[in-house]
N, C-alpha and C. Protein backbone atom coordinates (compact mmCIF):
# COMPACT_ATOMS: atom_id res chain seq x y z
N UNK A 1 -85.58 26.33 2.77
CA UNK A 1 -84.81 25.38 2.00
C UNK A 1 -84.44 26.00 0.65
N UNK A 2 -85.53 26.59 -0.21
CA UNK A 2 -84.66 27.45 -1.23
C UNK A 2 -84.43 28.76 -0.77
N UNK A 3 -84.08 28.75 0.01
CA UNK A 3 -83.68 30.65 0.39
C UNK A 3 -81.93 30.05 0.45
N UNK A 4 -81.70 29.32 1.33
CA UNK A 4 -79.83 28.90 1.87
C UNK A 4 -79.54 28.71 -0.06
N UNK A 5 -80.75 27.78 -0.56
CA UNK A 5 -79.90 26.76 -2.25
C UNK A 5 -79.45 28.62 -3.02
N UNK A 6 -80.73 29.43 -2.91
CA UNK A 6 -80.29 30.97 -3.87
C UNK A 6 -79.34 31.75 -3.55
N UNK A 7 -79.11 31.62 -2.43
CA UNK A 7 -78.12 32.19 -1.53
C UNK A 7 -76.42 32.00 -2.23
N UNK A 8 -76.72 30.33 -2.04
CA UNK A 8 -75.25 29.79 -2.79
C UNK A 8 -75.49 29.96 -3.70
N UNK A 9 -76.14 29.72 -4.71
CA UNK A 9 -75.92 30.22 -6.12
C UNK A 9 -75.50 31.04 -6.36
N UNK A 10 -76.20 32.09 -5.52
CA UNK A 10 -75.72 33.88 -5.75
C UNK A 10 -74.19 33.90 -5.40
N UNK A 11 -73.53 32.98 -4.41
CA UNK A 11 -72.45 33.51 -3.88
C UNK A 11 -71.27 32.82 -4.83
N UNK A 12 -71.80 31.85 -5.54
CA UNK A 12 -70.57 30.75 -6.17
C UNK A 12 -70.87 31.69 -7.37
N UNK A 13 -71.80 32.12 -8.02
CA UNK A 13 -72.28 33.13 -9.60
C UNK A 13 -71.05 34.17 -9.44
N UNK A 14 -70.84 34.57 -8.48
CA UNK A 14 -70.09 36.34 -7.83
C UNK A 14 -69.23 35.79 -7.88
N UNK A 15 -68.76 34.29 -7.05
CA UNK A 15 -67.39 34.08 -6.95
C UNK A 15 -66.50 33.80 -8.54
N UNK A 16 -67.29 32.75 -9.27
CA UNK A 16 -66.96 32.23 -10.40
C UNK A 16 -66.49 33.39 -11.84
N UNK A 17 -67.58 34.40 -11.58
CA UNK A 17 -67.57 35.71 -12.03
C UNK A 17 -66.74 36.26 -12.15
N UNK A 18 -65.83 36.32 -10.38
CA UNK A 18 -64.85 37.50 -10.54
C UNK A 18 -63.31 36.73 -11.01
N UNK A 19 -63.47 35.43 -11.03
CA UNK A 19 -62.27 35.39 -11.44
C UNK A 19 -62.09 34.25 -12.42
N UNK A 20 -63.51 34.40 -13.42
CA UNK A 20 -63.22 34.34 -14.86
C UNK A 20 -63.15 35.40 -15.71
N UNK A 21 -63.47 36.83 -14.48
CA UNK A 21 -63.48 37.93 -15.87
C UNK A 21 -64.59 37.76 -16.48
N UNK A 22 -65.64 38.08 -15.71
CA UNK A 22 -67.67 37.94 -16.40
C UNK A 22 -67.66 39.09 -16.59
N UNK A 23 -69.51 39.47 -16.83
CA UNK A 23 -69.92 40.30 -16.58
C UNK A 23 -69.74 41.39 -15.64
N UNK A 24 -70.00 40.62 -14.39
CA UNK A 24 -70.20 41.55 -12.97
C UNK A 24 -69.14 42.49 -12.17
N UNK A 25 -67.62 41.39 -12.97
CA UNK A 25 -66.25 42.22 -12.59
C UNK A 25 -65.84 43.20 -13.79
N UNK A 26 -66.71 43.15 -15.21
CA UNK A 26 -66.60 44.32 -15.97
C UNK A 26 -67.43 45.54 -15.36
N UNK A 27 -68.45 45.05 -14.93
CA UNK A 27 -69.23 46.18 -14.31
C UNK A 27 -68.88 46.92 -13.08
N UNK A 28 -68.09 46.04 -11.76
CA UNK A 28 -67.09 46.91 -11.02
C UNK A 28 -65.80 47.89 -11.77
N UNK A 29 -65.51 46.98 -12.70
CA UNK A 29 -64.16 47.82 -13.06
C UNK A 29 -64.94 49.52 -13.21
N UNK A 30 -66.01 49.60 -13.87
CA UNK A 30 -65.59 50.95 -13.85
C UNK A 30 -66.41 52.23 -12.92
N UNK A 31 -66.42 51.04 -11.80
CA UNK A 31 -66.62 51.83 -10.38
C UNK A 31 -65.22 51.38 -9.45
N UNK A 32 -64.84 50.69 -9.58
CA UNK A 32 -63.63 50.48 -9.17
C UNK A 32 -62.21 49.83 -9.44
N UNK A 33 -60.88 50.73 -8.99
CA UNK A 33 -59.77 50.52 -9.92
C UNK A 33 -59.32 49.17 -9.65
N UNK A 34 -59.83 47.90 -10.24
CA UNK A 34 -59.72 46.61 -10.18
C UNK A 34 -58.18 46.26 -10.89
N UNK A 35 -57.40 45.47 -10.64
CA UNK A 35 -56.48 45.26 -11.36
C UNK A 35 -56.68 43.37 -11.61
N UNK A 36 -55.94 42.62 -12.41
CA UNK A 36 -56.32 41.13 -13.02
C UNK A 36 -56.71 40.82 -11.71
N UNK A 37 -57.42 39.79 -12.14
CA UNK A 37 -57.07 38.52 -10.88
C UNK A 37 -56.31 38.11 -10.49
N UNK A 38 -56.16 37.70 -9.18
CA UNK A 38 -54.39 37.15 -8.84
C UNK A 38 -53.24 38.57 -8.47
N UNK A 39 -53.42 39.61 -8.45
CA UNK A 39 -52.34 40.36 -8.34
C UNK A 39 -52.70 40.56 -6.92
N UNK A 40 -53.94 41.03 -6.41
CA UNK A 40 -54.15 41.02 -5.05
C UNK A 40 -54.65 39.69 -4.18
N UNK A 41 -53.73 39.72 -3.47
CA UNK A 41 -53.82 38.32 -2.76
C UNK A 41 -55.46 38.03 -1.38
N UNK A 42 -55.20 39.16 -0.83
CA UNK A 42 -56.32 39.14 -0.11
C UNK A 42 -58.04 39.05 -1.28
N UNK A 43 -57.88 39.93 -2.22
CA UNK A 43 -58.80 39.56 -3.37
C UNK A 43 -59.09 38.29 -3.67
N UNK A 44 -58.34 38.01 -3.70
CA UNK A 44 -58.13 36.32 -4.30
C UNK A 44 -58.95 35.41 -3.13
N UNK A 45 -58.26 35.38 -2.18
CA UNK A 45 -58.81 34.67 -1.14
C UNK A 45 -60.25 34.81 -0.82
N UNK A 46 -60.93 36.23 -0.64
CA UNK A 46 -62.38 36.87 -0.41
C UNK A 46 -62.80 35.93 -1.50
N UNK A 47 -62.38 36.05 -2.67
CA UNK A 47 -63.75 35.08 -3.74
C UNK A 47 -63.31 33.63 -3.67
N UNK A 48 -62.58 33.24 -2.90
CA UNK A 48 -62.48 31.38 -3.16
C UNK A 48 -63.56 31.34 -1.87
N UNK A 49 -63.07 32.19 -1.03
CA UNK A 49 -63.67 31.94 0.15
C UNK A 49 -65.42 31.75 0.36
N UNK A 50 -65.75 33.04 -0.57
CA UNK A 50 -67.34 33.44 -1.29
C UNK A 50 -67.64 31.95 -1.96
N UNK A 51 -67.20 31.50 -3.31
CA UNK A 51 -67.24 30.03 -3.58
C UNK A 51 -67.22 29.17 -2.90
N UNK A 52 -66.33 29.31 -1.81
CA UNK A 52 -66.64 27.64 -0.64
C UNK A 52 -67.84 27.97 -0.36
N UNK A 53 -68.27 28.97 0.62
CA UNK A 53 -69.58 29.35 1.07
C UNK A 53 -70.43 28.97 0.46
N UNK A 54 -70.67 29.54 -0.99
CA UNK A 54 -71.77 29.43 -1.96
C UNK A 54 -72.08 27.89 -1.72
N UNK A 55 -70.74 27.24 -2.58
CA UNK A 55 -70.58 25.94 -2.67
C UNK A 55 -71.88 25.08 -1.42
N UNK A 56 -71.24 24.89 0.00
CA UNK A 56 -71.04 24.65 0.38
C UNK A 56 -73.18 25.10 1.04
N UNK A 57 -73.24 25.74 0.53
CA UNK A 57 -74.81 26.36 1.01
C UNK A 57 -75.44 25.54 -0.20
N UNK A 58 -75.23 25.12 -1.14
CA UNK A 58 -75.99 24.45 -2.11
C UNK A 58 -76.04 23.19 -1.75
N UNK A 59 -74.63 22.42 -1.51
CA UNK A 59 -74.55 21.05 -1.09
C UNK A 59 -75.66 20.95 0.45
N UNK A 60 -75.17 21.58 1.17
CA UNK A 60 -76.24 21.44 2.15
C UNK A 60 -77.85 21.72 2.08
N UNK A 61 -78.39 22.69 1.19
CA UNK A 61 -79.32 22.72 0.61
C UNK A 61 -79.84 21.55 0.04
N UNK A 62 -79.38 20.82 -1.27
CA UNK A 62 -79.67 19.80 -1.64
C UNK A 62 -79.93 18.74 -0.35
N UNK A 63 -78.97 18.34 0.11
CA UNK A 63 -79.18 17.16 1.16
C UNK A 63 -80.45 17.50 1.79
N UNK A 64 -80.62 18.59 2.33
CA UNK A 64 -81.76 18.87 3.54
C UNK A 64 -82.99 18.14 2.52
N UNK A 65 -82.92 19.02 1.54
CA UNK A 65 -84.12 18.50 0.82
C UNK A 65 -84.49 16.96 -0.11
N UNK A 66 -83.57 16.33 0.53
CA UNK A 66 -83.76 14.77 -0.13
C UNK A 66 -83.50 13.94 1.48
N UNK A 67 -83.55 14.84 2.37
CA UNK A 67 -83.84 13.95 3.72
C UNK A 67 -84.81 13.49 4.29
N UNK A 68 -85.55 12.25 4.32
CA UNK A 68 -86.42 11.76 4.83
C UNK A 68 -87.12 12.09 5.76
N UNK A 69 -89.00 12.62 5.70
CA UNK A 69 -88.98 13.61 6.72
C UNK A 69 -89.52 12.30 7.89
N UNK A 70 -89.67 12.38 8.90
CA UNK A 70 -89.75 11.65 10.00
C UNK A 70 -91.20 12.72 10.91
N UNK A 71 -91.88 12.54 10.61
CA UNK A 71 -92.89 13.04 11.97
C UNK A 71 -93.80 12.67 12.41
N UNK A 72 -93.54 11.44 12.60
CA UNK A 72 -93.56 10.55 13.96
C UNK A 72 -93.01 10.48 14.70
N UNK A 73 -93.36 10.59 16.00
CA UNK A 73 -92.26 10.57 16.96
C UNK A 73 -92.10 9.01 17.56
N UNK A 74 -91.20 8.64 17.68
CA UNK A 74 -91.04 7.13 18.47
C UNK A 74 -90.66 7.42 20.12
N UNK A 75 -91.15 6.41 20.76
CA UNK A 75 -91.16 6.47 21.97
C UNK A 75 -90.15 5.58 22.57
């Protein structure tokens, strides 16, 4: 249950990162010839896409862990 919640964090942190211009996309630039955000389209898409994921691993994270556990079995 917190392995999926760190997971998204990590992936929405990377996503949010690269295309506010953080840290982590100063630190690619100078391993790789990055140009703004938005000029490459497939770029673009890889980190919204990374953000849904992330997103989307936290929301489900949370829920799991405010779900009522049941172990009892009914007959």
């Amino acid at each position: 249950m917190v392995r999926p919640f760190l997971f998204g964090v990590t992936l929405s942190y990377l996503a949010i990162d690269n295309i506010f211009n953080g840290p982590f996309r100063e630190f690619l630039k100078t391993y790789f010839d990055l140009k703004e955000f938005g000029t490459n389209t497939r770029e673009e898409y890889l980190y919204y896409l990374l953000l849904f994921l992330g997103l989307f691993q936290i929301i489900v994270s949370i829920k799991e862990a405010y779900r009522p556990n049941n172990t009892s079995e009914e007959e």
